[in-house]
N, C-alpha and C. Protein backbone atom coordinates (compact mmCIF):
# COMPACT_ATOMS: atom_id res chain seq x y z
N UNK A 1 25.26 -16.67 11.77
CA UNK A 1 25.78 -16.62 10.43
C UNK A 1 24.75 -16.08 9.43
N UNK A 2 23.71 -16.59 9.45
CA UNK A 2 22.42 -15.85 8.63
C UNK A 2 22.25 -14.71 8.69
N UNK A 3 22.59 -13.87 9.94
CA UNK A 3 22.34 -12.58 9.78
C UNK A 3 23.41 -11.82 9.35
N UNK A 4 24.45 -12.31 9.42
CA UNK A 4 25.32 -11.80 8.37
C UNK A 4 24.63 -11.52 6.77
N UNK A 5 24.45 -12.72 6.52
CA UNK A 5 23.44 -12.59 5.17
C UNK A 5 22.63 -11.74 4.80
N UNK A 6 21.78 -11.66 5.46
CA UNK A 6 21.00 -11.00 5.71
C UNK A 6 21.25 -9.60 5.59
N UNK A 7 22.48 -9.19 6.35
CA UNK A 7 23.11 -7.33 6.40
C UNK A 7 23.39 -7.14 5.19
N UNK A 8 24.34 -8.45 4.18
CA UNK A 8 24.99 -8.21 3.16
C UNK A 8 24.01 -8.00 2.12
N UNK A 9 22.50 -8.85 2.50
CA UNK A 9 21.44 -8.60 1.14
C UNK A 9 21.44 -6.88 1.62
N UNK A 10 20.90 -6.04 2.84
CA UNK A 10 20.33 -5.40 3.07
C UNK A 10 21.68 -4.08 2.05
N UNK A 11 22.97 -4.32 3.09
CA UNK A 11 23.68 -3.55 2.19
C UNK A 11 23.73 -3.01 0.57
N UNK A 12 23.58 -4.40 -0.03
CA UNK A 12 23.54 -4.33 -1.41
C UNK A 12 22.12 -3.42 -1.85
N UNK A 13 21.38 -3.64 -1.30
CA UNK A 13 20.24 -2.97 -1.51
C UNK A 13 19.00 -4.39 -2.16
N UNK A 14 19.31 -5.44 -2.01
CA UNK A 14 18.53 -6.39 -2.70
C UNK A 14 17.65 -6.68 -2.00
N UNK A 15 17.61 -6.55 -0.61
CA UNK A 15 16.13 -6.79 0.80
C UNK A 15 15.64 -5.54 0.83
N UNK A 16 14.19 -5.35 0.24
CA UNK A 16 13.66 -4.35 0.33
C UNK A 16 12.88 -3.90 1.89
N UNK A 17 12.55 -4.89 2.73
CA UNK A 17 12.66 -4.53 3.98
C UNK A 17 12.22 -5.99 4.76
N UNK A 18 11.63 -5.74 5.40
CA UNK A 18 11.53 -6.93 6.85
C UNK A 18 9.67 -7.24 7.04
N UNK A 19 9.23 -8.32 7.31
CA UNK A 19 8.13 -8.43 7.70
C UNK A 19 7.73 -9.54 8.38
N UNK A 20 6.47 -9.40 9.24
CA UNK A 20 6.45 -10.12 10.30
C UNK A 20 5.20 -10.90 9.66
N UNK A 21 4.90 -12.08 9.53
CA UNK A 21 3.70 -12.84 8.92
C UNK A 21 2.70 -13.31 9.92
N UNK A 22 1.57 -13.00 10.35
CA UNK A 22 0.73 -13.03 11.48
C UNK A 22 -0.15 -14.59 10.80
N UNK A 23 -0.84 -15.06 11.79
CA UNK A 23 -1.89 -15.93 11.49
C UNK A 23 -3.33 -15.44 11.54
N UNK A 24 -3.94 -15.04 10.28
CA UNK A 24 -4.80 -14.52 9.91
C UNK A 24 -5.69 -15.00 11.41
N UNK A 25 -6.34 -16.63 10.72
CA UNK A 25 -7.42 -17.39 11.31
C UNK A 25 -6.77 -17.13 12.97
N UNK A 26 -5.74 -16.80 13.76
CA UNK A 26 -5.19 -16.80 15.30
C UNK A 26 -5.93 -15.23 15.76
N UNK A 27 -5.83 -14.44 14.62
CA UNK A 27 -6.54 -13.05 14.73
C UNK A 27 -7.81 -13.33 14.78
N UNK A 28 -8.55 -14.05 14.34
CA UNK A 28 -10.16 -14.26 14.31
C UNK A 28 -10.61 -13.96 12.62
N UNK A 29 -9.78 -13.29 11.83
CA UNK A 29 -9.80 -13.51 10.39
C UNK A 29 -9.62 -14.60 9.07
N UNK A 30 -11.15 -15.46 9.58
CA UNK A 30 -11.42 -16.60 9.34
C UNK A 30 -11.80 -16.47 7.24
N UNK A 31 -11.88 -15.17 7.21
CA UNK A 31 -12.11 -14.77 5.07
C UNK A 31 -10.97 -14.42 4.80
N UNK A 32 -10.70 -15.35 3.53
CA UNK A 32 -9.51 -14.37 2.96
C UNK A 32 -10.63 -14.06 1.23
N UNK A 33 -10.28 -12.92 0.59
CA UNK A 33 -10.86 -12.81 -0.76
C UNK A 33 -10.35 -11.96 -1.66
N UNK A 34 -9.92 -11.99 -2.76
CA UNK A 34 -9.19 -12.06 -3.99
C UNK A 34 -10.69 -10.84 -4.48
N UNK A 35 -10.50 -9.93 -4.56
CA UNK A 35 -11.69 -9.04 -5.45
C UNK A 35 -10.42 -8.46 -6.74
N UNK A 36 -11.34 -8.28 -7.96
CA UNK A 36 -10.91 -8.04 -9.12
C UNK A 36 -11.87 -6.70 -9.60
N UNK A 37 -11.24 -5.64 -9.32
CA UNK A 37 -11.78 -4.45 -9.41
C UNK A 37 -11.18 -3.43 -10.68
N UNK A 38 -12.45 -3.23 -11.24
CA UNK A 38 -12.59 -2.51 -12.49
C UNK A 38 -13.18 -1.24 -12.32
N UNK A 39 -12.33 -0.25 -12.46
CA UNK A 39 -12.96 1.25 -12.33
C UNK A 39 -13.98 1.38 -13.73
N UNK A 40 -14.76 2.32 -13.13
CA UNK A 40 -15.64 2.80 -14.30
C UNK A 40 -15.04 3.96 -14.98
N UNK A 41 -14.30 5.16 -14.17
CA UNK A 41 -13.53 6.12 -15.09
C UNK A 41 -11.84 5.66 -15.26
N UNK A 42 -11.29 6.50 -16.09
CA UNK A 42 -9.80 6.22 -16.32
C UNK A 42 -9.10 7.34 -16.53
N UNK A 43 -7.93 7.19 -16.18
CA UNK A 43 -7.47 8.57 -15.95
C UNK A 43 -6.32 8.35 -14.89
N UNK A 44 -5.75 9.25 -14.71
CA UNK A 44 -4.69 9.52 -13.40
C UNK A 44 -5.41 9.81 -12.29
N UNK A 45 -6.38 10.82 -12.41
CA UNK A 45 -7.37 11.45 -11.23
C UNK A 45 -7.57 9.95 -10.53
N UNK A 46 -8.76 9.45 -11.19
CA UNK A 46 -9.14 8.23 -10.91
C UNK A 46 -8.64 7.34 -10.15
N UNK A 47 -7.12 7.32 -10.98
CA UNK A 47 -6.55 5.88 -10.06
C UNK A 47 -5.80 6.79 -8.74
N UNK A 48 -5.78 7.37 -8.88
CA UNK A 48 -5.15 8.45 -7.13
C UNK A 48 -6.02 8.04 -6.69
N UNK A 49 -6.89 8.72 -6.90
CA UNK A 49 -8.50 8.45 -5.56
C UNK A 49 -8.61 7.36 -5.25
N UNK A 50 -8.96 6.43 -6.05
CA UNK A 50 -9.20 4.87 -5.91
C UNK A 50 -8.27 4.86 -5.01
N UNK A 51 -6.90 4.77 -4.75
CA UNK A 51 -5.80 4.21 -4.55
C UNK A 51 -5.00 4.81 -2.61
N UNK A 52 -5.86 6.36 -2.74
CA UNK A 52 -5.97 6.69 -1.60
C UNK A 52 -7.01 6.26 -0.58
N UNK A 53 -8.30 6.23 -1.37
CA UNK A 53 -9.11 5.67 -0.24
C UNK A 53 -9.22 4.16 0.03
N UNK A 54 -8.54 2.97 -1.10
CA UNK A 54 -8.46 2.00 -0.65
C UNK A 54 -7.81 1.87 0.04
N UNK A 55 -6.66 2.13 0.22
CA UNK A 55 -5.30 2.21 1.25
C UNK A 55 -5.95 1.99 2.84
N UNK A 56 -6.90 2.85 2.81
CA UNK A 56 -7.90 3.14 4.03
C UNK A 56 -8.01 2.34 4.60
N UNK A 57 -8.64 1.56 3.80
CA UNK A 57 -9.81 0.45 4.79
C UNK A 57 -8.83 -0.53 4.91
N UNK A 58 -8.71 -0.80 6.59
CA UNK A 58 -8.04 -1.99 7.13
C UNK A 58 -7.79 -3.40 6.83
N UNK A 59 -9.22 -3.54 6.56
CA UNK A 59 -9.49 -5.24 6.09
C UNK A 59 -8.88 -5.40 4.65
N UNK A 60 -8.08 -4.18 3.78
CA UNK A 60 -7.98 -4.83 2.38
C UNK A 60 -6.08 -4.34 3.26
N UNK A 61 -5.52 -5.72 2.72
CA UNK A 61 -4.17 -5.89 2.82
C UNK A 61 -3.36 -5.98 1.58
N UNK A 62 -3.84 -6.26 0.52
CA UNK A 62 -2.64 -5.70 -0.78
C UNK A 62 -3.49 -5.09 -1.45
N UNK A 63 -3.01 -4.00 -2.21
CA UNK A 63 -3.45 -3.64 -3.38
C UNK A 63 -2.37 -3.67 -4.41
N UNK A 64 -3.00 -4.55 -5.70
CA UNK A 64 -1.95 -4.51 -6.58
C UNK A 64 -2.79 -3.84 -7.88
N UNK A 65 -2.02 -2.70 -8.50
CA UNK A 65 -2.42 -2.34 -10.06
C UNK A 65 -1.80 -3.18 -10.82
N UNK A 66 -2.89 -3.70 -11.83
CA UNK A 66 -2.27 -5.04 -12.73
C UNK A 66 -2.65 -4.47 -14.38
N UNK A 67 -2.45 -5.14 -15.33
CA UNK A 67 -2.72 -5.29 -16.23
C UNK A 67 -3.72 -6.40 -16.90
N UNK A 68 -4.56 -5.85 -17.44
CA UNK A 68 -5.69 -6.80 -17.86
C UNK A 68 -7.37 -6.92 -17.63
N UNK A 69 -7.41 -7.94 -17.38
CA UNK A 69 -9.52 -8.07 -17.38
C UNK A 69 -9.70 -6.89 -15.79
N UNK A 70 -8.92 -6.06 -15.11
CA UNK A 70 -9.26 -5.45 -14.01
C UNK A 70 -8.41 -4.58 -14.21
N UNK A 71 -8.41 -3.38 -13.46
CA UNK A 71 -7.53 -2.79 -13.00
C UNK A 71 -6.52 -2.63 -12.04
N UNK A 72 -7.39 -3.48 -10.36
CA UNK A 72 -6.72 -3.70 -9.35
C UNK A 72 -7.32 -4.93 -9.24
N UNK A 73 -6.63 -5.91 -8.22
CA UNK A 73 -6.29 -6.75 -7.28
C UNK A 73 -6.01 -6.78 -6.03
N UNK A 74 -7.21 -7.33 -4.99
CA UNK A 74 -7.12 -6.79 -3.98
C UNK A 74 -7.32 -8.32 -2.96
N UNK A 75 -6.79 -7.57 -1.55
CA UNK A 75 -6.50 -9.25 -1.33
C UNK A 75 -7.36 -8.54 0.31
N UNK A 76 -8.65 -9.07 0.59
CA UNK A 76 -9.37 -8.94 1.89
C UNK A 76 -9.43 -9.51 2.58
N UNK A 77 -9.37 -9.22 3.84
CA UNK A 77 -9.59 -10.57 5.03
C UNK A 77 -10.88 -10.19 5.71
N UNK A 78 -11.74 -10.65 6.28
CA UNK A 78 -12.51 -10.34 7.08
C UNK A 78 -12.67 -11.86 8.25
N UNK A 79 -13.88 -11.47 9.28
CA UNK A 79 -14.03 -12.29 10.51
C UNK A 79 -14.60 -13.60 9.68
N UNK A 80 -15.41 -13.56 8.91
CA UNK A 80 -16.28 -14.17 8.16
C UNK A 80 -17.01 -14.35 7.05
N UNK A 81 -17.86 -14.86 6.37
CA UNK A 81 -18.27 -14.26 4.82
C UNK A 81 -19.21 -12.92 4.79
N UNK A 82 -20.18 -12.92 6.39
CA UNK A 82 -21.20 -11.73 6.68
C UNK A 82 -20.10 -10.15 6.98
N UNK A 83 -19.36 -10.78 7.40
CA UNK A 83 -18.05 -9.37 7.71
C UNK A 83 -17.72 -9.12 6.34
N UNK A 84 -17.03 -10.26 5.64
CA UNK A 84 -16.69 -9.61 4.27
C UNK A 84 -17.80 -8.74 3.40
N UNK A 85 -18.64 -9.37 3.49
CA UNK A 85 -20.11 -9.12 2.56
C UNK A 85 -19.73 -7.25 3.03
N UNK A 86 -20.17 -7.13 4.75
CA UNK A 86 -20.40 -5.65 5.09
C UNK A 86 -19.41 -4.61 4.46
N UNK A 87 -18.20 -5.16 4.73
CA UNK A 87 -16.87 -4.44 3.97
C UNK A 87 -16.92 -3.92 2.50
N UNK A 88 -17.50 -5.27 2.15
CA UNK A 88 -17.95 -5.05 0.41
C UNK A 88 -18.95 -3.91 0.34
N UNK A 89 -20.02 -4.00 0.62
CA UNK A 89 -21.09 -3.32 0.01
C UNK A 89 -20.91 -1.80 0.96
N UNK A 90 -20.17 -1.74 2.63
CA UNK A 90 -20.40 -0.39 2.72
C UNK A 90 -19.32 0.62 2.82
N UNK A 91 -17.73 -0.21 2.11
CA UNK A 91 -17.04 0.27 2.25
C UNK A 91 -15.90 0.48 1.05
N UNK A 92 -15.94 -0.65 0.32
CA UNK A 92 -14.94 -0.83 -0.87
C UNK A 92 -16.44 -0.45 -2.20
N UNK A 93 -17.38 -0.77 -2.21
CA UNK A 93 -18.44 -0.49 -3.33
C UNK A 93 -18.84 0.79 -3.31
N UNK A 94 -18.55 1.48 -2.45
CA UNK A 94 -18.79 2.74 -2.37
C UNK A 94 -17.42 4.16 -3.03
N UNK A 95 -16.64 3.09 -2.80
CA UNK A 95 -15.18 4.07 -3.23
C UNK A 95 -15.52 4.98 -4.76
N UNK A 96 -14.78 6.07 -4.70
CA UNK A 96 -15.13 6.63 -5.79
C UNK A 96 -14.49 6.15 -7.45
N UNK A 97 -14.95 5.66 -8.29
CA UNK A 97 -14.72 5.28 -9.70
C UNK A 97 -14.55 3.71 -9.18
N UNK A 98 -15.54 3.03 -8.53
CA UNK A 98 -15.76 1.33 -8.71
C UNK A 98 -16.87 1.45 -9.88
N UNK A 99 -16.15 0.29 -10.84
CA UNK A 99 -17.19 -0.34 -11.50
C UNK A 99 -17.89 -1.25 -11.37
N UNK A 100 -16.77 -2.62 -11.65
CA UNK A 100 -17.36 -3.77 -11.94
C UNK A 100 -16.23 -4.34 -10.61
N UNK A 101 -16.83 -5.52 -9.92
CA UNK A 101 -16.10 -6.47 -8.95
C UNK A 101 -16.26 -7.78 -9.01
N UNK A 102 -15.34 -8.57 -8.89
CA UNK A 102 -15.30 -10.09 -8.79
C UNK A 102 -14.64 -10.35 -7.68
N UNK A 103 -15.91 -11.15 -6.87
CA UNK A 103 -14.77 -11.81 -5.65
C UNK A 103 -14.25 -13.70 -6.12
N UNK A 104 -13.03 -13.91 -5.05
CA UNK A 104 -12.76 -15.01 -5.40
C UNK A 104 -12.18 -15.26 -3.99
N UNK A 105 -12.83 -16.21 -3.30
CA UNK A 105 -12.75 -16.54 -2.07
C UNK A 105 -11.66 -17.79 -1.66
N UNK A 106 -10.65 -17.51 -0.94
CA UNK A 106 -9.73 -18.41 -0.73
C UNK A 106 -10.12 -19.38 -0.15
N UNK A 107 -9.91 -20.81 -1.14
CA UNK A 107 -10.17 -21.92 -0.43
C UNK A 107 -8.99 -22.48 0.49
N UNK A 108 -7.76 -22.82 0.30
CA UNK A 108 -6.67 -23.02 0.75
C UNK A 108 -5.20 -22.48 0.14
N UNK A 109 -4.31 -22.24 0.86
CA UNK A 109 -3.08 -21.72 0.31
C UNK A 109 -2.14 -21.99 0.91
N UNK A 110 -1.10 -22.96 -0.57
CA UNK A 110 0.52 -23.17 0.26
C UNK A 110 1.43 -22.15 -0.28
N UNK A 111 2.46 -22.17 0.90
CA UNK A 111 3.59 -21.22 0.61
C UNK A 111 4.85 -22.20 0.12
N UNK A 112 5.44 -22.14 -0.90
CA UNK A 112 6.32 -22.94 -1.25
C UNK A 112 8.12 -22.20 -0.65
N UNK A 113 8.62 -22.91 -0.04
CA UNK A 113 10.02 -22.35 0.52
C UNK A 113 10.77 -22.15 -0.44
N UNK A 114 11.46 -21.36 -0.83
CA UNK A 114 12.48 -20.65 -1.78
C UNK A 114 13.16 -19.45 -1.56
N UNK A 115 13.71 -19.30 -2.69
CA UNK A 115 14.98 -18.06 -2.60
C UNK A 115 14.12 -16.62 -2.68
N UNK A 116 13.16 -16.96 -3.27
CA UNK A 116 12.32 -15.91 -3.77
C UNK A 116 10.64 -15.51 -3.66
């Protein structure tokens, strides 16, 4: 019966698609980290580039453009804090137009069940 539901969200167009939710820590991806990234230039150029070469790197799993004290929001996993650290400094600090970064290291996280 649910997947009936399910066809009828998809029909309507209201399920934008399907995803499979892995266990980070079952992968061996024991870091999760919240970086708050501020370009130094601005522009369209800018945020392309940024936006193509973050895409890149494996270990960063969302990128969100936000509004406010950053420009992006980025959500990293690594093996550990020495994995994250490497990621940081030889792979995301290097991207072209990084300014300023704030990490914020996940201490714990619930998922609350809902419609939405």
């Amino acid at each position: 019966m649910a997947w009936r539901r399910v066809r009828r969200l998809e029909a309507a167009g209201i399920l934008a698609g399907r995803r499979l939710d892995l266990d980070a820590a079952a992968l061996g991806l024991g870091v999760t980290v919240f970086l708050g990234v501020k370009l130094a230039a601005r522009g369209r150029l800018a945020l392309g580039e940024f936006e193509r070469a973050i895409t890149a790197i494996p270990e960063v799993q969302t990128v969100e453009h936000v509004l406010g004290l950053y420009d992006y929001r980025l959500r990293v996993v690594a093996r550990d804090l020495g994995d994250f650290e490497r990621v940081l400094r030889r792979r995301i600090l290097t991207l072209p137009g990084v300014g300023t970064v704030e990490a914020n290291v996940l201490l714990s996280e619930e998922r609350r069940p809902g419609p939405i």
